[in-house]
Protein backbone atom coordinates (compact mmCIF):
# COMPACT_ATOMS: atom_id res chain seq x y z
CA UNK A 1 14.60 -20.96 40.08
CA UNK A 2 10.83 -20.48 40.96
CA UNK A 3 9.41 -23.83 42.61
CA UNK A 4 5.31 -24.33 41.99
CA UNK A 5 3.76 -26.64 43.84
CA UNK A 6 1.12 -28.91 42.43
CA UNK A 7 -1.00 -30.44 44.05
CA UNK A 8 -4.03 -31.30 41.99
CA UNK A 9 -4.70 -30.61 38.18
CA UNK A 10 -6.64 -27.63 39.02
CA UNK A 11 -3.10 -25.55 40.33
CA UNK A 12 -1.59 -27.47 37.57
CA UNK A 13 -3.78 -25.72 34.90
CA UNK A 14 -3.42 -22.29 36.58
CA UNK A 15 0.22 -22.91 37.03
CA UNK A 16 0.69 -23.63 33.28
CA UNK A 17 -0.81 -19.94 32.17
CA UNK A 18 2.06 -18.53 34.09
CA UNK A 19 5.01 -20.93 33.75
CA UNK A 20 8.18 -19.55 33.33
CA UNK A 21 11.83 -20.80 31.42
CA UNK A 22 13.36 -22.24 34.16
CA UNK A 23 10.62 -22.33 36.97
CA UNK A 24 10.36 -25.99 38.16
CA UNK A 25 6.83 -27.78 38.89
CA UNK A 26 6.89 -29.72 41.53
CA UNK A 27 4.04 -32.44 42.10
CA UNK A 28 3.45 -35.24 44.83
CA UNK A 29 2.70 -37.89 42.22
CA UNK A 30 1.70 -38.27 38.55
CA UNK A 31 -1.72 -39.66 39.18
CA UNK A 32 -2.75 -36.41 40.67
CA UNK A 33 -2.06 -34.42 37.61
CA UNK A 34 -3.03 -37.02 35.35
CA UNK A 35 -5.26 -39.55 34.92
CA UNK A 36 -4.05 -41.47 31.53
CA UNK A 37 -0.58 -41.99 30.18
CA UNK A 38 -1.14 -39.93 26.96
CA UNK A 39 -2.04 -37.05 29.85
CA UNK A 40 0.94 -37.63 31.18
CA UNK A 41 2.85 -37.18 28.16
CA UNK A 42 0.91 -34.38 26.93
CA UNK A 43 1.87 -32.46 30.33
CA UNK A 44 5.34 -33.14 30.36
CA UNK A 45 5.63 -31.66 26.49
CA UNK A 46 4.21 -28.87 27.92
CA UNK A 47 6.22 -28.19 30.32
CA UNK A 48 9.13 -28.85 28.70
CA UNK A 49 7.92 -26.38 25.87
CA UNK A 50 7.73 -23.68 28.13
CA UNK A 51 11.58 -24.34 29.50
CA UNK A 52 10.34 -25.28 32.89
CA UNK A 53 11.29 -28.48 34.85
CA UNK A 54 9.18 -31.55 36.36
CA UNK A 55 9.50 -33.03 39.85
CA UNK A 56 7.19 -35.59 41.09
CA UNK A 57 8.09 -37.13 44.74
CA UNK A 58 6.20 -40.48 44.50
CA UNK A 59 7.76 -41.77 41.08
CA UNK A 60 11.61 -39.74 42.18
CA UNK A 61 11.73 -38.10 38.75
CA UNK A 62 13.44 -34.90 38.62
CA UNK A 63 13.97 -33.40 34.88
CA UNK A 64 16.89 -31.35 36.72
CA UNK A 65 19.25 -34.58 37.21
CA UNK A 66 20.40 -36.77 34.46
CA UNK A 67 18.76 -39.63 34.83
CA UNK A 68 15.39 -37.69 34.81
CA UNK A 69 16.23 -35.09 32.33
CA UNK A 70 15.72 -37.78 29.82
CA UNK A 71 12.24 -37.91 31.20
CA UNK A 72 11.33 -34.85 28.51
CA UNK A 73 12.69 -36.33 25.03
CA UNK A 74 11.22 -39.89 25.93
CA UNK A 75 7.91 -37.89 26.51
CA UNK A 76 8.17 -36.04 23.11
CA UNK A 77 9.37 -39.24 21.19
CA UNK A 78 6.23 -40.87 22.58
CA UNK A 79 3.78 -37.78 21.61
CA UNK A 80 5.44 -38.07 18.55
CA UNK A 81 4.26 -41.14 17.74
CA UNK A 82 1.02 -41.14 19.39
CA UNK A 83 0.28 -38.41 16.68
CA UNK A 84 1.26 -39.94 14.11
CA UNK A 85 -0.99 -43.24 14.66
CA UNK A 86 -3.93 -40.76 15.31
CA UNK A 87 -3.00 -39.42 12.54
CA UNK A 88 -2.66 -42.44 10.31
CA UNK A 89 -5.73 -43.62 11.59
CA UNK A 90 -7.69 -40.57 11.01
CA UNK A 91 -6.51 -41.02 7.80
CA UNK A 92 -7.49 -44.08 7.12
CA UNK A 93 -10.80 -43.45 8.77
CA UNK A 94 -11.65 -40.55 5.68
CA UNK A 95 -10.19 -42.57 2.98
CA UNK A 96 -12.53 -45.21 4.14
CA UNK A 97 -15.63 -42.95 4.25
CA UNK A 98 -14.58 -41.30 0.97
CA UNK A 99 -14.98 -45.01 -0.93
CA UNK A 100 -18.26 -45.09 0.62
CA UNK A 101 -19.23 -41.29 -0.01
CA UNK A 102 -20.07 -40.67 3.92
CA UNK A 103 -16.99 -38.39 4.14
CA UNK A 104 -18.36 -34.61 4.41
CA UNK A 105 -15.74 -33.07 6.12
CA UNK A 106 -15.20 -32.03 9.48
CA UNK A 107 -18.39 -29.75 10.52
CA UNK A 108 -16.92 -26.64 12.18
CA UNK A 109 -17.57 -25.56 15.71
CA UNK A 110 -19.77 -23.04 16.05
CA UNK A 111 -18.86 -19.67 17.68
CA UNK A 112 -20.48 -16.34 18.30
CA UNK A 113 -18.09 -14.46 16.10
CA UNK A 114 -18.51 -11.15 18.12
CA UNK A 115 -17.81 -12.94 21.50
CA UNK A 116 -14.96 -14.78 19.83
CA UNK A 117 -13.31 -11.25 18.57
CA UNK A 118 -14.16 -9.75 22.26
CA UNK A 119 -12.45 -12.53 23.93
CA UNK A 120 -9.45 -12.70 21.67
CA UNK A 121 -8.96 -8.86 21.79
CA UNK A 122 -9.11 -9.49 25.59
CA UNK A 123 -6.37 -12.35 25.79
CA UNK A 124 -3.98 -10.75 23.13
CA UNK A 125 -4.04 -7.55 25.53
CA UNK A 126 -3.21 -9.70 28.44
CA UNK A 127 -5.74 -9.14 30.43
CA UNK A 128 -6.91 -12.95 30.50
CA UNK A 129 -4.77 -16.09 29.97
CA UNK A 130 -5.40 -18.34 27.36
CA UNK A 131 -7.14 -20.92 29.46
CA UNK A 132 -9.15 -18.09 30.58
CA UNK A 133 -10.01 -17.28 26.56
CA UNK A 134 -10.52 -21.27 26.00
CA UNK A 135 -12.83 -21.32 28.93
CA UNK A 136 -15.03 -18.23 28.08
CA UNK A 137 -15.64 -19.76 24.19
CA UNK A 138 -16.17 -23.33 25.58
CA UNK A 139 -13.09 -24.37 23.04
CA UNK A 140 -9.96 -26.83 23.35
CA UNK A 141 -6.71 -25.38 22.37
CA UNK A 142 -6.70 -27.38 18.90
CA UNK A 143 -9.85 -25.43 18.02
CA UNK A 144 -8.84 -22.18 20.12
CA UNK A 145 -5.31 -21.48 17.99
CA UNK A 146 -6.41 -23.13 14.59
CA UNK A 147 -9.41 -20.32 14.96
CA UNK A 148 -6.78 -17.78 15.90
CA UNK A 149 -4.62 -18.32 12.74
CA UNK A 150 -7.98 -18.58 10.61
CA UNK A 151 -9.11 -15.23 11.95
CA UNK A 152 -5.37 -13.61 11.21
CA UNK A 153 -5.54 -15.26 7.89
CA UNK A 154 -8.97 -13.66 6.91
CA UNK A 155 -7.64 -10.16 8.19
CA UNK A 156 -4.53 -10.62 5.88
CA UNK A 157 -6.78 -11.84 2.94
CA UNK A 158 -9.30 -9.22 3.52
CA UNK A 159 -5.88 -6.41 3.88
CA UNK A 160 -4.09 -7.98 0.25
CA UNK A 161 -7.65 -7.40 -1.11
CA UNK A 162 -8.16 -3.85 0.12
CA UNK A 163 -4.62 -3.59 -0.83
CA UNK A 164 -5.03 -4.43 -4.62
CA UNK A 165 -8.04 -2.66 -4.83
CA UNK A 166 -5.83 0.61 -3.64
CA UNK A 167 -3.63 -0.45 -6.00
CA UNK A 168 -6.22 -0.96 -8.77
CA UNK A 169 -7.66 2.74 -7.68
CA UNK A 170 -4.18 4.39 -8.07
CA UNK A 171 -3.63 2.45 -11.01
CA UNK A 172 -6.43 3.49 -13.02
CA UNK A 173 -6.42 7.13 -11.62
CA UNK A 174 -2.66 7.51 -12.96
CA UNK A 175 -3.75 6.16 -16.53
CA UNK A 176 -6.99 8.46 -16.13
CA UNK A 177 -4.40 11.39 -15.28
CA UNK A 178 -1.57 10.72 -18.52
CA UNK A 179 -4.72 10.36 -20.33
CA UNK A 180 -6.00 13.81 -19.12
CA UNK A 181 -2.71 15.22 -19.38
CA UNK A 182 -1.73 13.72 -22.94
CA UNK A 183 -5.36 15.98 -23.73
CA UNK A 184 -4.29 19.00 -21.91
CA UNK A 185 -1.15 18.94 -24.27
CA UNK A 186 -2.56 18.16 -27.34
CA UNK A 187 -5.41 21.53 -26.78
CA UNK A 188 -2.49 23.85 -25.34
CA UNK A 189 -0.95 22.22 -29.25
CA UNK A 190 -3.88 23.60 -30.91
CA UNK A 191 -4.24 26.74 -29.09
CA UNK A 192 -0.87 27.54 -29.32
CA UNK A 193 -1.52 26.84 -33.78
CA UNK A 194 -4.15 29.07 -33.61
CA UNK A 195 -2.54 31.98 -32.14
CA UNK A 196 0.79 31.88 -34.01
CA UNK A 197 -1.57 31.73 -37.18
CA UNK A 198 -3.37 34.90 -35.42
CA UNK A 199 0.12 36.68 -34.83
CA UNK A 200 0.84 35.93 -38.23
CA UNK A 201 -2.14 37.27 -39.98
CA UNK A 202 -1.86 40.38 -37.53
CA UNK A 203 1.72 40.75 -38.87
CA UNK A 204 0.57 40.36 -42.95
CA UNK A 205 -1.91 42.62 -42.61
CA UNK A 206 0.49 45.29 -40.38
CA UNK A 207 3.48 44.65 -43.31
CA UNK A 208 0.31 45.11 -45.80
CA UNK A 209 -0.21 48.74 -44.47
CA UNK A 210 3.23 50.01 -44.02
CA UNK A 211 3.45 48.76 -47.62
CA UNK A 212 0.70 51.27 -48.60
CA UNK A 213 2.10 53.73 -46.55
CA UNK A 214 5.44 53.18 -48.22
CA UNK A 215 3.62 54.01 -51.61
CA UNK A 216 2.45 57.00 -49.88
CA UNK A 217 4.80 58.43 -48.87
CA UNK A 218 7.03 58.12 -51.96
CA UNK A 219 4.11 59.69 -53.95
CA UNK A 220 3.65 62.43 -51.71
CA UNK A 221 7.90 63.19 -51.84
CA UNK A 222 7.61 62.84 -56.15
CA UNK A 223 4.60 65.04 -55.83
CA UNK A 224 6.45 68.17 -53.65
CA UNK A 225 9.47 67.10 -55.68
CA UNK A 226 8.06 67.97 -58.74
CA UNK A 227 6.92 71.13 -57.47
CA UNK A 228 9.72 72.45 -56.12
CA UNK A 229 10.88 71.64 -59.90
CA UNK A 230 8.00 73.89 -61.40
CA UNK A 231 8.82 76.39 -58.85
CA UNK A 232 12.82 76.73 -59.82
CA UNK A 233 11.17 76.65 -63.51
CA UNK A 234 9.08 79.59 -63.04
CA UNK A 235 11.96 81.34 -60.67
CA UNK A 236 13.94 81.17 -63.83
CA UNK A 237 11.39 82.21 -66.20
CA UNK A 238 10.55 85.07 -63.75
CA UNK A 239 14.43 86.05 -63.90
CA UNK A 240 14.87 85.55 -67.59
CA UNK A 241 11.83 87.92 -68.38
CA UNK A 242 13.15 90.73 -66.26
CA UNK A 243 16.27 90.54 -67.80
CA UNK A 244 14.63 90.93 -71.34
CA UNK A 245 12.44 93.69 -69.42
CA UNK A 246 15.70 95.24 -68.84
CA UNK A 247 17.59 94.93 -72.12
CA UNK A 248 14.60 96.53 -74.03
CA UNK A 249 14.29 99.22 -71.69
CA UNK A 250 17.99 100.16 -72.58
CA UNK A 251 17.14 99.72 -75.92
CA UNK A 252 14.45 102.19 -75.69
CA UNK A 253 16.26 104.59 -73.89
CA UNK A 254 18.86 104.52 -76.31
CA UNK A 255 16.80 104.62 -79.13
């Protein structure tokens, strides 16, 4: 266990940015670390959040024993209800100042928005503490973290809008691309049509002329057909009149 000695609320404060579970502060009385009862209280949550002990010599509380360990739930019980009558009041206070339209809201603090980002990038690196941070934008811790979650809100609003508009993009590009592609189809569809009916007039008109060369060519067979007829015709005739040549030559000669 790591012992830290306290002796004023300065080396409390610095001690706080580096408190460990189970380290144990040690201080010579509670008026020297704190100068109100709700201090007091506020420091001991604190402590006890961060899993460390509390020793103070004057008062003989020691969150280590069991007498003093109740020292820590008595403290939170306490905060506890010190918030909630702040709260209540508080409450009160703006329901009050609503019935008599004064109620505007809490103004916000202002901050330089580029030192704030600086200083935060600086702390969430760990290269200050978060006192340091506080110290540097003149803030309380209230204001300090609630600005924190603020600024990682806005980054997460301003990343689901980006987001959706990605989203949108990609969207409207896929619908733009079926829509291109449905086209694309529909003029390969047409071109496709038009050369079938090309292929197919291309075929008529090739089934057209063998046709006529079909009549052709059975004209031109009919044609040498019937001459070879004529020409066995006049062979025969030929034959037949040299055989009458013949038969009236013997007839002569025998005459």
């Amino acid at each position: 266990m790591n012992v830290i000695d306290c002796a004023d609320r300065a080396a409390l404060a610095a001690a706080m940015d580096t408190l460990q579970p189970g380290d144990c502060v040690r201080v010579e009385s509670f008026s020297a670390v704190a100068s109100s009862a709700a201090e007091l209280i506020a420091l001991a949550v604190a402590i006890s959040a961060k899993g460390a002990e509390l020793v103070s010599a004057a008062e003989g509380i020691d969150t280590r024993s069991g007498s003093g360990a109740l020292l820590f739930p008595l403290c939170r019980a306490l905060a506890g209800l010190d918030d909630a009558a702040r709260r209540e009041r508080q409450r009160s206070g703006i329901e009050r100042a609503r019935e008599e339209g004064k109620y505007k809201g809490r103004k916000p603090i202002a901050v330089d928005e580029g030192l704030f980002d600086s200083v935060v990038e600086l702390w969430q690196s760990g290269q200050i503490s978060a006192r340091q941070a506080m110290a540097r934008l003149d803030l309380k811790p209230n204001t300090f973290y609630r600005r924190i979650k603020e600024r990682e809100e806005s980054k997460m609003k301003d990343y689901k809008e980006a987001e959706r508009a990605i989203r949108s993009e990609i969207k409207e590009a896929a619908k733009q691309s079926r829509k291109d592609l449905d086209e694309l189809k529909k003029q390969v569809k047409a071109e496709a049509k038009e050369v079938k009916k090309a292929a197919d007039e291309v075929k008529k008109a090739a089934d057209e002329k063998l046709s006529v060369h079909e009549v052709e060519r059975e004209r031109r067979i009919d044609r040498i057909r019937a001459e070879a007829e004529r020409h066995d015709e006049l062979k025969q005739m030929k034959k037949d009149v040299e055989a009458e040549a013949r038969e009236l030559k013997k007839l002569l000669e025998d005459g």
